[in-house]
Protein backbone atom coordinates (compact mmCIF):
# COMPACT_ATOMS: atom_id res chain seq x y z
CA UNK A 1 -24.87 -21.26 76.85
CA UNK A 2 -21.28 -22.04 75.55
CA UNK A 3 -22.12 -21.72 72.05
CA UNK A 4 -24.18 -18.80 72.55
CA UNK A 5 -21.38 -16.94 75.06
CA UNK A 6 -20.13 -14.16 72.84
CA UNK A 7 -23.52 -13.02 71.83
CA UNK A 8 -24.61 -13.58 75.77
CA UNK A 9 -21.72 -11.33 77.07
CA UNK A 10 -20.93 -9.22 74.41
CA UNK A 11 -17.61 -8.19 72.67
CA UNK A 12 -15.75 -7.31 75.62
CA UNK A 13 -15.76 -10.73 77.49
CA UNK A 14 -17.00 -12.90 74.97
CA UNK A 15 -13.31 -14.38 73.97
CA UNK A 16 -11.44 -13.63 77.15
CA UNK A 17 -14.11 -15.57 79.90
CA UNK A 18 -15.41 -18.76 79.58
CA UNK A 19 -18.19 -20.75 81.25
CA UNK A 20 -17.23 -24.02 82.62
CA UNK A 21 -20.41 -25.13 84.63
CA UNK A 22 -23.82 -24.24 86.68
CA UNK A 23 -24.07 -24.96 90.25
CA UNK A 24 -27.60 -25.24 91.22
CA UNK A 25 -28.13 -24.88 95.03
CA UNK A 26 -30.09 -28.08 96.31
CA UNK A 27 -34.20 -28.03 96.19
CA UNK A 28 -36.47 -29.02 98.86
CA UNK A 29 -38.03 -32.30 97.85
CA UNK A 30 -41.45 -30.87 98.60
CA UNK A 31 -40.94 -27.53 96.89
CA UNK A 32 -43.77 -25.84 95.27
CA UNK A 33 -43.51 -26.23 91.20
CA UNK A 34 -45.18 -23.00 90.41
CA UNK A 35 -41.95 -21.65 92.05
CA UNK A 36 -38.95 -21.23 89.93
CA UNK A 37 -35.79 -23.08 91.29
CA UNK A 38 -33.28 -20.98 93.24
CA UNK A 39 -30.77 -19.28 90.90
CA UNK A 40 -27.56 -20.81 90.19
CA UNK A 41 -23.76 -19.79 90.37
CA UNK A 42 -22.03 -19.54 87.17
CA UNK A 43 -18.47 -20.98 87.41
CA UNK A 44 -16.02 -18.74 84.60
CA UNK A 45 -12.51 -18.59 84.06
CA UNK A 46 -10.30 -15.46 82.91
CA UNK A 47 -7.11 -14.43 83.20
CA UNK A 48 -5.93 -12.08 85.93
CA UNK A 49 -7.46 -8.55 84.47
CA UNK A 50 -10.19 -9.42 82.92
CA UNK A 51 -11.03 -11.07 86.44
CA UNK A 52 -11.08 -8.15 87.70
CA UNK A 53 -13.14 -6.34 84.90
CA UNK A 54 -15.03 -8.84 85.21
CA UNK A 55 -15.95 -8.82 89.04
CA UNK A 56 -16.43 -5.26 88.30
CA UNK A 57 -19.34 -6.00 86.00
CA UNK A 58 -20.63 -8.86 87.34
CA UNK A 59 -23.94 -7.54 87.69
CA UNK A 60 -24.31 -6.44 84.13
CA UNK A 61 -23.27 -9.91 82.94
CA UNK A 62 -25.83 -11.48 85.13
CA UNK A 63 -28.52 -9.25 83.95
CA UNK A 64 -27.39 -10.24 80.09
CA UNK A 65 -27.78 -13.93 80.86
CA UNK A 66 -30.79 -13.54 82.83
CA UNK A 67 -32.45 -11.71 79.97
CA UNK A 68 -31.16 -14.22 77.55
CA UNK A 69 -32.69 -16.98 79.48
CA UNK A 70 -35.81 -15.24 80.43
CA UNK A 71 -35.57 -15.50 84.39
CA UNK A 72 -33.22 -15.32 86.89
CA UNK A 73 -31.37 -18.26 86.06
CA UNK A 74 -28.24 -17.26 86.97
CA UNK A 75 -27.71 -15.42 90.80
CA UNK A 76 -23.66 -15.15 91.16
CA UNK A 77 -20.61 -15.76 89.11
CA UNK A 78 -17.76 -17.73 90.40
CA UNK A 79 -14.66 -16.16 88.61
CA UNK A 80 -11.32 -18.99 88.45
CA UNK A 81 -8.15 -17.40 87.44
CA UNK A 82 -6.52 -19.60 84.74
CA UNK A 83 -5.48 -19.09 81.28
CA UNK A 84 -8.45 -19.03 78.52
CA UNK A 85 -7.49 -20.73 74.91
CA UNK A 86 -9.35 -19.42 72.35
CA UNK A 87 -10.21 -20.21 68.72
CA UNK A 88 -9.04 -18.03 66.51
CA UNK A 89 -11.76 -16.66 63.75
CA UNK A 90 -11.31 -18.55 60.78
CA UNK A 91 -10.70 -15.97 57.54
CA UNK A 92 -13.17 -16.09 54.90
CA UNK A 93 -11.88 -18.30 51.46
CA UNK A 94 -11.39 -15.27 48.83
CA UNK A 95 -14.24 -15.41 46.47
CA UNK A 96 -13.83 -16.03 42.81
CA UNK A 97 -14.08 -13.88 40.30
CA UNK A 98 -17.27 -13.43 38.17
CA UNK A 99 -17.35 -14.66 34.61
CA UNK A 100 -18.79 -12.25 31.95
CA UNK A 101 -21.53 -14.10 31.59
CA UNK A 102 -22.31 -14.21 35.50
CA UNK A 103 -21.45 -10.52 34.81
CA UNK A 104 -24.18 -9.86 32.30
CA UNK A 105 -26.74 -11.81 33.64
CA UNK A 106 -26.33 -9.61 37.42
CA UNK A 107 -25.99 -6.83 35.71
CA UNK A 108 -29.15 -7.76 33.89
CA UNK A 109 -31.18 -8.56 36.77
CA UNK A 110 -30.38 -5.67 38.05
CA UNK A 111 -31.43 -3.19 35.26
CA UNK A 112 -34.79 -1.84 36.74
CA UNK A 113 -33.44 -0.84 40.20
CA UNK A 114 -33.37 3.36 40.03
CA UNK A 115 -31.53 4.02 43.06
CA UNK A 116 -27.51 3.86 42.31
CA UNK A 117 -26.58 3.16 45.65
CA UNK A 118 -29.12 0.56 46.25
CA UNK A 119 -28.14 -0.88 43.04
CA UNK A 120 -24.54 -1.15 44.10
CA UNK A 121 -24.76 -3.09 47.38
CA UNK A 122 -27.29 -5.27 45.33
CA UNK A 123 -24.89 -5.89 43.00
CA UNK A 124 -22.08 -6.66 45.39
CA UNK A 125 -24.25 -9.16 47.16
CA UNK A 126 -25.12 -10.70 44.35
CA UNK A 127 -21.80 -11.65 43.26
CA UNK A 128 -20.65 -12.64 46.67
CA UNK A 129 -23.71 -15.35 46.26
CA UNK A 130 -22.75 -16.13 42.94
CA UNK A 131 -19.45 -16.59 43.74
CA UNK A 132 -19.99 -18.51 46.65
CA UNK A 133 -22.03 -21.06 44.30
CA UNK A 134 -20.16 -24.02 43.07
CA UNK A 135 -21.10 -24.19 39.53
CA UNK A 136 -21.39 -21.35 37.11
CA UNK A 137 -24.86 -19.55 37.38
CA UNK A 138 -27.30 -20.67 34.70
């Protein structure tokens, strides 16, 4: 779930709540196993406002991980107030620039596609993967 959290939660609370652990409730030892366990509580931790957001919408984020699970996995969210660290998005490497002959042979490739527009974003992307490569495109 942690790795998955931003595209769980979405944009608003993906970098400003994290999940720190599942409480399941305890099972009857003679519980029936076509039954799905109880849900669990979902410990987070936000700062201050977004706790409050948060609370707010606590039924929407529960619905979001439900559906990303596929059952009711989760039944409550436990919300801590404490600061959240977050990693900050790496920026892309600029790419190179082409050579002529990388030039050419895109160019090239690219000779029998009619449509100009769909010829430019094929174009771009093809230079951002030949770019990308290490060696110089044969």
């Amino acid at each position: 779930m942690v790795t998955a959290w931003p595209d769980i939660v979405g944009e608003r609370y993906g970098t400003r709540v994290l999940p720190d652990k599942l409480i399941w409730p305890r099972q009857p030892e003679l519980s029936d196993p076509e039954k799905p366990p109880q849900p669990a509580t979902l410990v987070v931790h936000t700062d201050g406002a977004t706790a409050m957001m948060l609370s707010h919408d606590s039924a929407q984020v529960i619905e979001r991980i439900n559906t990303f699970y596929g059952w009711a996995a989760i039944g409550r969210i436990k919300i801590l107030q404490k600061p959240v660290r977050t990693k900050q998005a790496e920026q892309p490497k600029p790419l190179r620039s082409l050579t002529e002959r990388e030039e050419e042979k895109l160019d090239k490739s690219l000779e029998g596609v009619e449509n100009d527009r769909l010829r430019e974003a094929l174009k771009k992307l093809g230079a951002q993967v030949i770019a990308k490569g290490t060696d110089e495109a044969a």
